[in-house]
C-alpha atoms as a PDB file:
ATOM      1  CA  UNK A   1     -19.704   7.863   5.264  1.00  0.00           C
ATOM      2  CA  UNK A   2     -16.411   5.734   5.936  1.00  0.00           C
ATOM      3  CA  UNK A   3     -13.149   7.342   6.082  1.00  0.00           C
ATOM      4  CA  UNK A   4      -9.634   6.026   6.534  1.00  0.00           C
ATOM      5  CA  UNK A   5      -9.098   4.926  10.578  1.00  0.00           C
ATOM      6  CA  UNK A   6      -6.009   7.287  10.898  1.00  0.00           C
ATOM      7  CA  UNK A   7      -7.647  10.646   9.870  1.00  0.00           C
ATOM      8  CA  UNK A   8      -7.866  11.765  13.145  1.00  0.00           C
ATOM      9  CA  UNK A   9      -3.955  11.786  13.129  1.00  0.00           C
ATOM     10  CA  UNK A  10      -3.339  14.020  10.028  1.00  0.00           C
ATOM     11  CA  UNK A  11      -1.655  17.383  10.733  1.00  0.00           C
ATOM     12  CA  UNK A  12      -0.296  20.039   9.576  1.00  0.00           C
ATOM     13  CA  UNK A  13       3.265  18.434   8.599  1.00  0.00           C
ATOM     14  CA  UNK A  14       1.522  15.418   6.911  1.00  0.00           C
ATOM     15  CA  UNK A  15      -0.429  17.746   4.488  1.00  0.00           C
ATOM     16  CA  UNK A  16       2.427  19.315   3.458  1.00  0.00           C
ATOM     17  CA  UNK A  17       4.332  16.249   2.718  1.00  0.00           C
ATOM     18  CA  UNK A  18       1.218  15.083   0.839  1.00  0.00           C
ATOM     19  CA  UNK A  19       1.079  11.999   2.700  1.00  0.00           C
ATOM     20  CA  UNK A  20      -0.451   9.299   1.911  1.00  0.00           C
ATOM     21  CA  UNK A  21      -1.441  11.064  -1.771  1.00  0.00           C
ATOM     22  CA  UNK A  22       0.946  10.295  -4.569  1.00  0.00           C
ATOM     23  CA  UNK A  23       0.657  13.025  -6.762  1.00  0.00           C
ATOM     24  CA  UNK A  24       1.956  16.802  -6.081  1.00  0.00           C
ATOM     25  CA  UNK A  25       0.165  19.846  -6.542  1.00  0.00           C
ATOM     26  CA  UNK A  26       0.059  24.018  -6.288  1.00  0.00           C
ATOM     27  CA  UNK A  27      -2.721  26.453  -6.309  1.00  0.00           C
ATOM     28  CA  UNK A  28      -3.182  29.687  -8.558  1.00  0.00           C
ATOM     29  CA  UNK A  29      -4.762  33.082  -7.385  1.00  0.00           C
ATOM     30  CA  UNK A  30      -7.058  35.124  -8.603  1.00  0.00           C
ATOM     31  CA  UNK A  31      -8.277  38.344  -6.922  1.00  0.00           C
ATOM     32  CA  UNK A  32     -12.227  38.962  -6.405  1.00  0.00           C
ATOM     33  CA  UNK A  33     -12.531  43.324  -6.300  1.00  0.00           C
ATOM     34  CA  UNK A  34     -14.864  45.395  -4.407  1.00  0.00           C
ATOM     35  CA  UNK A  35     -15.534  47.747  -7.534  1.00  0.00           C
ATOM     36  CA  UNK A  36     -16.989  50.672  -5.001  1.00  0.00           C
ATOM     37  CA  UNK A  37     -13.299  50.991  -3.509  1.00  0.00           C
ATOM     38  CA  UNK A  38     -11.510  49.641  -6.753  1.00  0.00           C
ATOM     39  CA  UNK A  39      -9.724  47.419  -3.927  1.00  0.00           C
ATOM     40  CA  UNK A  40      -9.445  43.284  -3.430  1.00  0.00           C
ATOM     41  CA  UNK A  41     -11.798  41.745  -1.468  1.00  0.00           C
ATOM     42  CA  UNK A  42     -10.187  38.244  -1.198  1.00  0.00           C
ATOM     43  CA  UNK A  43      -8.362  36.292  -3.248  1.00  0.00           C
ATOM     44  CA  UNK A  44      -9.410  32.691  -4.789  1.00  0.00           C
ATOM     45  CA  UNK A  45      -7.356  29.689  -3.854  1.00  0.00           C
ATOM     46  CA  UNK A  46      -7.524  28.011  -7.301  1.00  0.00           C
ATOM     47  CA  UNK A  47      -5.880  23.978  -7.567  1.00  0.00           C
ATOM     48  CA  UNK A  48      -2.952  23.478 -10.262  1.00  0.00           C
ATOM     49  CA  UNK A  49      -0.402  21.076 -11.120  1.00  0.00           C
ATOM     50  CA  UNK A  50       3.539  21.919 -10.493  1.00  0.00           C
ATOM     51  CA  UNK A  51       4.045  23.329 -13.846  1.00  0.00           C
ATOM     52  CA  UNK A  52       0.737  25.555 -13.797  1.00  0.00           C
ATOM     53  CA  UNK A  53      -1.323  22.716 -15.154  1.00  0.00           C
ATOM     54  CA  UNK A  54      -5.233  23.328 -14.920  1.00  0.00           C
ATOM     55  CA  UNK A  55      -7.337  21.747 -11.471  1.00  0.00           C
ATOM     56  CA  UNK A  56      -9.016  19.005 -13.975  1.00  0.00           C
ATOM     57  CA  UNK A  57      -6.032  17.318 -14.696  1.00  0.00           C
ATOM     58  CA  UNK A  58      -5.392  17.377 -10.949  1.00  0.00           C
ATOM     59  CA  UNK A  59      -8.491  16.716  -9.518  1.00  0.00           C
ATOM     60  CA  UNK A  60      -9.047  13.541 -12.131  1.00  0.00           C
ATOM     61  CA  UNK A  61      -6.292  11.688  -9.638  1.00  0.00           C
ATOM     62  CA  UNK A  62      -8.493  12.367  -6.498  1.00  0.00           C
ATOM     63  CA  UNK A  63     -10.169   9.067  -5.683  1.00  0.00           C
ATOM     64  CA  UNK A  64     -12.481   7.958  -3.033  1.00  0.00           C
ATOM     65  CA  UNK A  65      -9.329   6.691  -0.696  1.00  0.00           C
ATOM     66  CA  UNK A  66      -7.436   9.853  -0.644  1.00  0.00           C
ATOM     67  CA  UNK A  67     -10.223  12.753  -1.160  1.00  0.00           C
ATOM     68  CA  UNK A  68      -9.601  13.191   2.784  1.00  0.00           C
ATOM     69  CA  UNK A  69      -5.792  13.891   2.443  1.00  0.00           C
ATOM     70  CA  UNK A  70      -6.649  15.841  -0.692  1.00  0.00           C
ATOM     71  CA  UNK A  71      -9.142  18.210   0.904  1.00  0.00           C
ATOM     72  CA  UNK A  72      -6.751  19.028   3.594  1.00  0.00           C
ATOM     73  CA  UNK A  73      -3.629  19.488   2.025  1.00  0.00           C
ATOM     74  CA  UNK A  74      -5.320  21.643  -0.433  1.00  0.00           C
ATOM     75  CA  UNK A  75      -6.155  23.859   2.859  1.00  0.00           C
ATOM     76  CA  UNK A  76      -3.041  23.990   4.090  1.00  0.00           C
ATOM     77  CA  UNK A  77      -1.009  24.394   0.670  1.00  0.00           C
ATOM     78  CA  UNK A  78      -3.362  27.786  -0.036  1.00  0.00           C
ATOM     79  CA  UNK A  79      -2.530  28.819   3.337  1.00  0.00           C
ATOM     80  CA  UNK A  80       1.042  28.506   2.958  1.00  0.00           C
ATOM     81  CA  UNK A  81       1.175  30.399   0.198  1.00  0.00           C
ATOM     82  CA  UNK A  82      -0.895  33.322   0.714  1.00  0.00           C
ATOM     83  CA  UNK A  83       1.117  33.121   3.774  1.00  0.00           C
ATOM     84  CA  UNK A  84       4.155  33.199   1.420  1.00  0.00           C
ATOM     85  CA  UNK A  85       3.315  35.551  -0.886  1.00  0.00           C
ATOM     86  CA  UNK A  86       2.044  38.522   1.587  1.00  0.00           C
ATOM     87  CA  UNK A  87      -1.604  38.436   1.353  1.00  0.00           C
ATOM     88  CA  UNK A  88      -3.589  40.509   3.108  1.00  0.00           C
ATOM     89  CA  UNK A  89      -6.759  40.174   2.344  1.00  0.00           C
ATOM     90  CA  UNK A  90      -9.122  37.439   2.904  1.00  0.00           C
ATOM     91  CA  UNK A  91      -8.698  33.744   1.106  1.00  0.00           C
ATOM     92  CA  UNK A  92     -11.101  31.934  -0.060  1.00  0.00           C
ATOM     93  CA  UNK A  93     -10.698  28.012  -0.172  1.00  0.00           C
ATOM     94  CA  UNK A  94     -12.983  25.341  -1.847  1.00  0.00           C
ATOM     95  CA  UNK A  95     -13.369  22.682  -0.085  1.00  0.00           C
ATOM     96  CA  UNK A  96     -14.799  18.810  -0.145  1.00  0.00           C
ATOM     97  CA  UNK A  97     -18.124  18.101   1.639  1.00  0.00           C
ATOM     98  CA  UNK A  98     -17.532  14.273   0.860  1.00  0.00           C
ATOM     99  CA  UNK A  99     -14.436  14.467   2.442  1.00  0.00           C
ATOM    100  CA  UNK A 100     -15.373  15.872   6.313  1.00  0.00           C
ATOM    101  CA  UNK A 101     -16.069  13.175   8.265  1.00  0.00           C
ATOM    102  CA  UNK A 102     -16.535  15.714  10.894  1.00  0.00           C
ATOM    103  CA  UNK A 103     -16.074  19.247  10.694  1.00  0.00           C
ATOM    104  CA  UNK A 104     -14.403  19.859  14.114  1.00  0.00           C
ATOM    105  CA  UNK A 105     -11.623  17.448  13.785  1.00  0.00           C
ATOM    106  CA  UNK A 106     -11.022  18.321  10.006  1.00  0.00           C
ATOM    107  CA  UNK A 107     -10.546  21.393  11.092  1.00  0.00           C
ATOM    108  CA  UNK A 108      -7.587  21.094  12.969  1.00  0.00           C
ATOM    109  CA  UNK A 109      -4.986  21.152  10.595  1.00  0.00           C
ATOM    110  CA  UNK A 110      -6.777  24.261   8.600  1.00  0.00           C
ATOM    111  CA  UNK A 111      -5.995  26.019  12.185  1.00  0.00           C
ATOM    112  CA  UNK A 112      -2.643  24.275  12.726  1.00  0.00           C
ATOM    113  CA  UNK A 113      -1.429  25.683   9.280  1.00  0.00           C
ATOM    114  CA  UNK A 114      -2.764  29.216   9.739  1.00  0.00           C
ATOM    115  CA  UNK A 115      -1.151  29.491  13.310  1.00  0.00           C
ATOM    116  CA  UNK A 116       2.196  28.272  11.746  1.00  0.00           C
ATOM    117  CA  UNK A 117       1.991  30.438   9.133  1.00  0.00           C
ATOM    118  CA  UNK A 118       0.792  33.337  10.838  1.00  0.00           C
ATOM    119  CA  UNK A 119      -2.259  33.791   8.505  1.00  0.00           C
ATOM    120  CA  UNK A 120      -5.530  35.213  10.301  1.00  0.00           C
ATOM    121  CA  UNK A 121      -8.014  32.618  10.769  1.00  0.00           C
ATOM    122  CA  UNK A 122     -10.984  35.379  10.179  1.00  0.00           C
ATOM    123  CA  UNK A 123      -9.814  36.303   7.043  1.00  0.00           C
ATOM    124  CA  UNK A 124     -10.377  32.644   5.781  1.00  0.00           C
ATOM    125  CA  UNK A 125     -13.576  31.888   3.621  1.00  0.00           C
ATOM    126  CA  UNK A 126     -14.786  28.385   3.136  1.00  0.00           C
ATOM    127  CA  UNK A 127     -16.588  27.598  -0.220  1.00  0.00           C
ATOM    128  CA  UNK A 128     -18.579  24.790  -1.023  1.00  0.00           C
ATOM    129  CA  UNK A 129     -19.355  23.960  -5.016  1.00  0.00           C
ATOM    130  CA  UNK A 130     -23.410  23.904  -5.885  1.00  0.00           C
ATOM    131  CA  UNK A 131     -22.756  21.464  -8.097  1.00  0.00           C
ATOM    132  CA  UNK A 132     -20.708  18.915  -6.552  1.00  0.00           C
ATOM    133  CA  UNK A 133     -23.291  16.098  -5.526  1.00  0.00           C
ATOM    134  CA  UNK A 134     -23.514  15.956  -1.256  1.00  0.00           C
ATOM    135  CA  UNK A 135     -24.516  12.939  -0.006  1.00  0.00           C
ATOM    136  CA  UNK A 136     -25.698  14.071   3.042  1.00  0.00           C
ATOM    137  CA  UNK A 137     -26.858  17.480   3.573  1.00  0.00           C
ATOM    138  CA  UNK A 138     -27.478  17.673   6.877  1.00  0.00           C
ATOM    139  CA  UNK A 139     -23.824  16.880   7.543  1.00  0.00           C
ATOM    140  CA  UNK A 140     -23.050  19.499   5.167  1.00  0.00           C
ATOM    141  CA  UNK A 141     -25.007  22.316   7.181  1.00  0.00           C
ATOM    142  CA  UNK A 142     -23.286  20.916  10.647  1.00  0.00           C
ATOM    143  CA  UNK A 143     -20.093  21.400   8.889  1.00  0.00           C
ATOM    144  CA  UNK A 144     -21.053  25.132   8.023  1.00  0.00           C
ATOM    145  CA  UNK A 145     -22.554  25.659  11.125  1.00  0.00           C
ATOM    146  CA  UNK A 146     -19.089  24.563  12.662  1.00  0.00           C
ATOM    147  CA  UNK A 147     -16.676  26.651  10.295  1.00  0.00           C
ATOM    148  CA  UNK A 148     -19.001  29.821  11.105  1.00  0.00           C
ATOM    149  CA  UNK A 149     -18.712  29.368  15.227  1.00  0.00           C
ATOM    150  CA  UNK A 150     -14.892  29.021  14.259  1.00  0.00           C
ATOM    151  CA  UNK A 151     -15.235  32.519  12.608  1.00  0.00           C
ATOM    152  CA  UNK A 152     -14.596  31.337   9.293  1.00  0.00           C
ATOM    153  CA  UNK A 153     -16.645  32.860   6.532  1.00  0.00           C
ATOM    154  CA  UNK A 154     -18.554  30.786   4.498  1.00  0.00           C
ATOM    155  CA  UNK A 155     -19.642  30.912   0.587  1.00  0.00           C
ATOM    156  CA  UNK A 156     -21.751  28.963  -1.881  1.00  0.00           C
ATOM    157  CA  UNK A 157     -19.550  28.797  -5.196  1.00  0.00           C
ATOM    158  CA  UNK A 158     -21.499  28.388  -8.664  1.00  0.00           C
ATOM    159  CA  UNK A 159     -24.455  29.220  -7.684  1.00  0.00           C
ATOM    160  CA  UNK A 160     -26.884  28.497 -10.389  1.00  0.00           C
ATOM    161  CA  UNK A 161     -24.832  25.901 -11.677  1.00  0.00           C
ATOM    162  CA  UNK A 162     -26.514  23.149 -10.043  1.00  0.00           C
ATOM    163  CA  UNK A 163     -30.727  22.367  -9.555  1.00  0.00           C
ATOM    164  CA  UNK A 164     -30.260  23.199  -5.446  1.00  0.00           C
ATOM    165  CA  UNK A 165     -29.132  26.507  -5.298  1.00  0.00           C
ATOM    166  CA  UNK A 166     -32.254  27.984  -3.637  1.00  0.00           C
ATOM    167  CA  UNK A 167     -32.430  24.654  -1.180  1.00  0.00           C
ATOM    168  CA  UNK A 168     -28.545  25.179  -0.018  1.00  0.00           C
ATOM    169  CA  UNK A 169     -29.922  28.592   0.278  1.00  0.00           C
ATOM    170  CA  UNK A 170     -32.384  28.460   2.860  1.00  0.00           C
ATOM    171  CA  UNK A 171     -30.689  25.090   4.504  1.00  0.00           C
ATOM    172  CA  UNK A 172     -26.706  26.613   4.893  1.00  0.00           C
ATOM    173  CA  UNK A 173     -27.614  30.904   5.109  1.00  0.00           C
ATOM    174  CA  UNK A 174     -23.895  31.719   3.685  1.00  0.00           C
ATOM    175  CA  UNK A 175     -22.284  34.501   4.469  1.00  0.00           C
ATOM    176  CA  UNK A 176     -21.773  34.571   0.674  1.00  0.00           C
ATOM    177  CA  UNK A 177     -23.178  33.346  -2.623  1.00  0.00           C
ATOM    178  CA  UNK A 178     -20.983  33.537  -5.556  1.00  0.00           C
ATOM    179  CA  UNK A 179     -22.484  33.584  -8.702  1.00  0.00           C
ATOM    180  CA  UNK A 180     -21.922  31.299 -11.617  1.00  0.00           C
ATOM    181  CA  UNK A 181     -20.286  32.535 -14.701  1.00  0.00           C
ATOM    182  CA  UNK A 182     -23.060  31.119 -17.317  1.00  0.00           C
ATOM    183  CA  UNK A 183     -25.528  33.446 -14.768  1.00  0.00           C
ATOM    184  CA  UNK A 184     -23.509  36.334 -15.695  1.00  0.00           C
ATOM    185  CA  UNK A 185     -22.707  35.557 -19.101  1.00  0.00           C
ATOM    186  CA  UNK A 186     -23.621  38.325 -21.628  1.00  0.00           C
ATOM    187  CA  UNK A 187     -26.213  38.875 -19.216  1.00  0.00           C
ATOM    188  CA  UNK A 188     -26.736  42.568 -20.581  1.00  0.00           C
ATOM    189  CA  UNK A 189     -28.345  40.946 -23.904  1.00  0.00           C
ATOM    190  CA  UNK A 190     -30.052  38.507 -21.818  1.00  0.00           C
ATOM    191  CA  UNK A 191     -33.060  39.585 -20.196  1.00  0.00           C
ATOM    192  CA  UNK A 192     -33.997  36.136 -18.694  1.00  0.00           C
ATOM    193  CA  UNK A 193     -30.937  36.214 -17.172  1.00  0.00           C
ATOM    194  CA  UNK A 194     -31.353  39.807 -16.178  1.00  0.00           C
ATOM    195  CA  UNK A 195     -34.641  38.705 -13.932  1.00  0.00           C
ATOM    196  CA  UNK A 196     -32.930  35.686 -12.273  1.00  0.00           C
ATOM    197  CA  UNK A 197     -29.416  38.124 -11.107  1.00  0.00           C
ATOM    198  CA  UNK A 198     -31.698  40.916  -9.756  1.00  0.00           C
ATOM    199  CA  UNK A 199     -34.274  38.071  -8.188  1.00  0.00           C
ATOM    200  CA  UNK A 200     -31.294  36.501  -6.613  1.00  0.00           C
ATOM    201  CA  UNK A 201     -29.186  40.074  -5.802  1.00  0.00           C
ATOM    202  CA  UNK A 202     -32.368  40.703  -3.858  1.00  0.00           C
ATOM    203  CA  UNK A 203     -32.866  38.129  -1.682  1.00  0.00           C
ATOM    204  CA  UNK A 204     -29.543  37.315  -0.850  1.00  0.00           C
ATOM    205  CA  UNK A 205     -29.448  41.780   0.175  1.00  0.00           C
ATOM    206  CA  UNK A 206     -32.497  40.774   2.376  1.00  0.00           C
ATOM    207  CA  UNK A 207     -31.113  37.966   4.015  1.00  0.00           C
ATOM    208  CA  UNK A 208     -27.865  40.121   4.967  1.00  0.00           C
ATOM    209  CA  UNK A 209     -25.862  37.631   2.088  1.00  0.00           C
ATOM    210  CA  UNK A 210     -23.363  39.276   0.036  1.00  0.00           C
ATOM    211  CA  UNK A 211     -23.308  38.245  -3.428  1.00  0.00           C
ATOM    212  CA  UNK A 212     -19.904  37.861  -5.920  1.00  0.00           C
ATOM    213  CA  UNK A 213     -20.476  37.839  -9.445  1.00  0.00           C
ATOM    214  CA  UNK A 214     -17.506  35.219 -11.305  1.00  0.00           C
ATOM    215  CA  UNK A 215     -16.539  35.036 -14.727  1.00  0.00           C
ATOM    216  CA  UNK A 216     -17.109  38.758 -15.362  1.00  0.00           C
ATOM    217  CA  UNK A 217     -15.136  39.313 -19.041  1.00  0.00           C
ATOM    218  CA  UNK A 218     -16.818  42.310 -20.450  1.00  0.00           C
ATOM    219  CA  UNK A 219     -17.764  46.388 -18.903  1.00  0.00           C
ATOM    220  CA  UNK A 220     -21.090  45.348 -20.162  1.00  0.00           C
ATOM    221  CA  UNK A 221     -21.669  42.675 -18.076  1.00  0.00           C
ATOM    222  CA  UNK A 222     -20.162  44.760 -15.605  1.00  0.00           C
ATOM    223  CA  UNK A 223     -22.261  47.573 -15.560  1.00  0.00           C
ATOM    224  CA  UNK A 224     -25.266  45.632 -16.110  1.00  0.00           C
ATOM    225  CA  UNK A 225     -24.546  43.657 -12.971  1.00  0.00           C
ATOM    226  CA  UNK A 226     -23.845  46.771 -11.157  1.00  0.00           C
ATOM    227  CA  UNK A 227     -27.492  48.327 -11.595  1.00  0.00           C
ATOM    228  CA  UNK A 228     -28.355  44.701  -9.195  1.00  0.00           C
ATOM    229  CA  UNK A 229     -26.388  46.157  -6.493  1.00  0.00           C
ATOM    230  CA  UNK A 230     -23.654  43.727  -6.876  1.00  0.00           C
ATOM    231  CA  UNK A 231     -20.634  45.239  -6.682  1.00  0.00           C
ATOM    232  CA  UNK A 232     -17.804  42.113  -5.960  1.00  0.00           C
ATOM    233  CA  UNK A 233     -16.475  40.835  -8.578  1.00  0.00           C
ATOM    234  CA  UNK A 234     -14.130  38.357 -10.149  1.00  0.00           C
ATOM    235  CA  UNK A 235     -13.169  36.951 -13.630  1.00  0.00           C
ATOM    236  CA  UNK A 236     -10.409  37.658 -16.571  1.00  0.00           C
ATOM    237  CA  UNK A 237     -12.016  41.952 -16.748  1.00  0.00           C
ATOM    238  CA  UNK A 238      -9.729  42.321 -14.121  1.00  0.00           C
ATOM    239  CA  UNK A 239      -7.541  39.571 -13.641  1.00  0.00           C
ATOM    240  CA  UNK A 240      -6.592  36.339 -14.584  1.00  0.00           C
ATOM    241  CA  UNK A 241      -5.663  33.654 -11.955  1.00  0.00           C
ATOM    242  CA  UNK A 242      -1.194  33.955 -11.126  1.00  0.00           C
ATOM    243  CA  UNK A 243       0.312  30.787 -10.906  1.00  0.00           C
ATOM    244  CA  UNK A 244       1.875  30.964  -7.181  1.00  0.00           C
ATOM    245  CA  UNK A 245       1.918  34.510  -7.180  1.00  0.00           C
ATOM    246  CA  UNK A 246      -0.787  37.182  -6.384  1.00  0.00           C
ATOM    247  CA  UNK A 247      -2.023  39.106  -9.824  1.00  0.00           C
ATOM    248  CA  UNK A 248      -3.047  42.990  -9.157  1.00  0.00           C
ATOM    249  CA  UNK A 249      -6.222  43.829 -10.936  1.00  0.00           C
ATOM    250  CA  UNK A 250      -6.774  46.093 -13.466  1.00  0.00           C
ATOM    251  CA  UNK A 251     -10.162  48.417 -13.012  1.00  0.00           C
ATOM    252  CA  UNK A 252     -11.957  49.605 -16.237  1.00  0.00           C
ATOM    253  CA  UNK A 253     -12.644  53.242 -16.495  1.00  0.00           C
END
């Protein structure tokens, strides 16, 4: 993979001044609860434009010469906000496998940011998308091998999305698997569904993974999920994402 010869330079600063990209951008939150404790897990760094447009009409500007400078200033903006806005909790961050040319050096400004902003690195949880297409894979389990010796938690998003989910399985061993939404979907009417969630809740309980189930819009699916053992959750049942703030969730009865 080539990146641009000055990467090596970018810091903290430079992020936030979105050098070299030429577009600006802010992130929304949305909490993901531990329904045991009816408490927040972590919240989910989520991209927007300035005026609360949605990530697609942000991320359709990130090109092949600035998906570096994108990656990490969407690091360091989250950070800087949760900062900002008093979180406490764990924050979890999507981020770019295409864009790490190498995880140690990326890295820096992730660390630069949350020692600036006083934000606890352990509390920070690196996701990587089953669906987004990795050119390299064995780069991409260096890189989680290097975010988990940094103490950085570290998540597959949309699992089940994708045709690799058992493959990044067995070749990253998460810390967390999050669970796509069209998994969860009306899965107490869906008993094909129903097999796959309890196959998956198992195995990832075996191999000491937690599991998050997104998208969760009903106390059906809810409770349904909740016979798996699953019991983190995210999606609109108890929250919907806050534009630059940090929504409280609401627990059903």
């Amino acid at each position: 993979m080539e990146f641009p010869e000055n990467v090596k330079q970018v810091t903290c600063r430079d992020c936030l001044a979105r050098k070299p990209l030429d577009f600006d951008f802010s992130m929304a939150f949305q909490p993901i609860v531990d329904i045991h404790h009816r408490s927040i897990y972590s919240y989910d760094a989520l991209v927007r434009g300035l005026n609360g447009e949605p990530a697609g009409q942000v991320l359709e500007k990130v090109q092949e010469d600035n998906r570096y400078y994108f990656d990490q200033a969407c690091r360091v903006t989250a950070i800087r906000l949760a900062s900002e806005l008093g979180l406490a909790t764990r924050l979890n961050i999507n981020f770019m496998p295409n864009a790490v040319y190498k995880a140690e050096t990326c890295i820096r400004a992730t660390l630069e940011a949350a020692d600036h902003y006083g934000f606890d690195h352990g509390c920070i949880v690196f996701e990587v998308t089953e669906g987004e297409k990795v050119r390299d894979r064995r780069h991409l389990k260096n890189i989680f091998e290097a975010y988990k010796e940094r103490g950085f938690t570290t998540a597959i998003d949309d699992f089940g999305e994708g045709h690799s989910g058992l493959n990044l399985l067995i070749e990253l061993t998460p810390d967390v698997v999050k669970l796509d939404m069209h998994l969860v979907r009306d899965i107490h009417q869906d008993r094909a569904r129903q097999l796959i969630v309890r196959s998956v809740s198992q195995m990832c309980g075996d191999l000491g993974i937690q599991v998050i189930a997104e998208g969760i819009e009903t106390v059906e699916e809810l409770r349904c999920l909740q016979e798996y053992g699953i019991h983190l959750f995210q999606g609109y049942l108890f929250a919907r994402p806050g534009f630059e703030c940090l929504p409280q969730p609401l627990f059903p009865d």
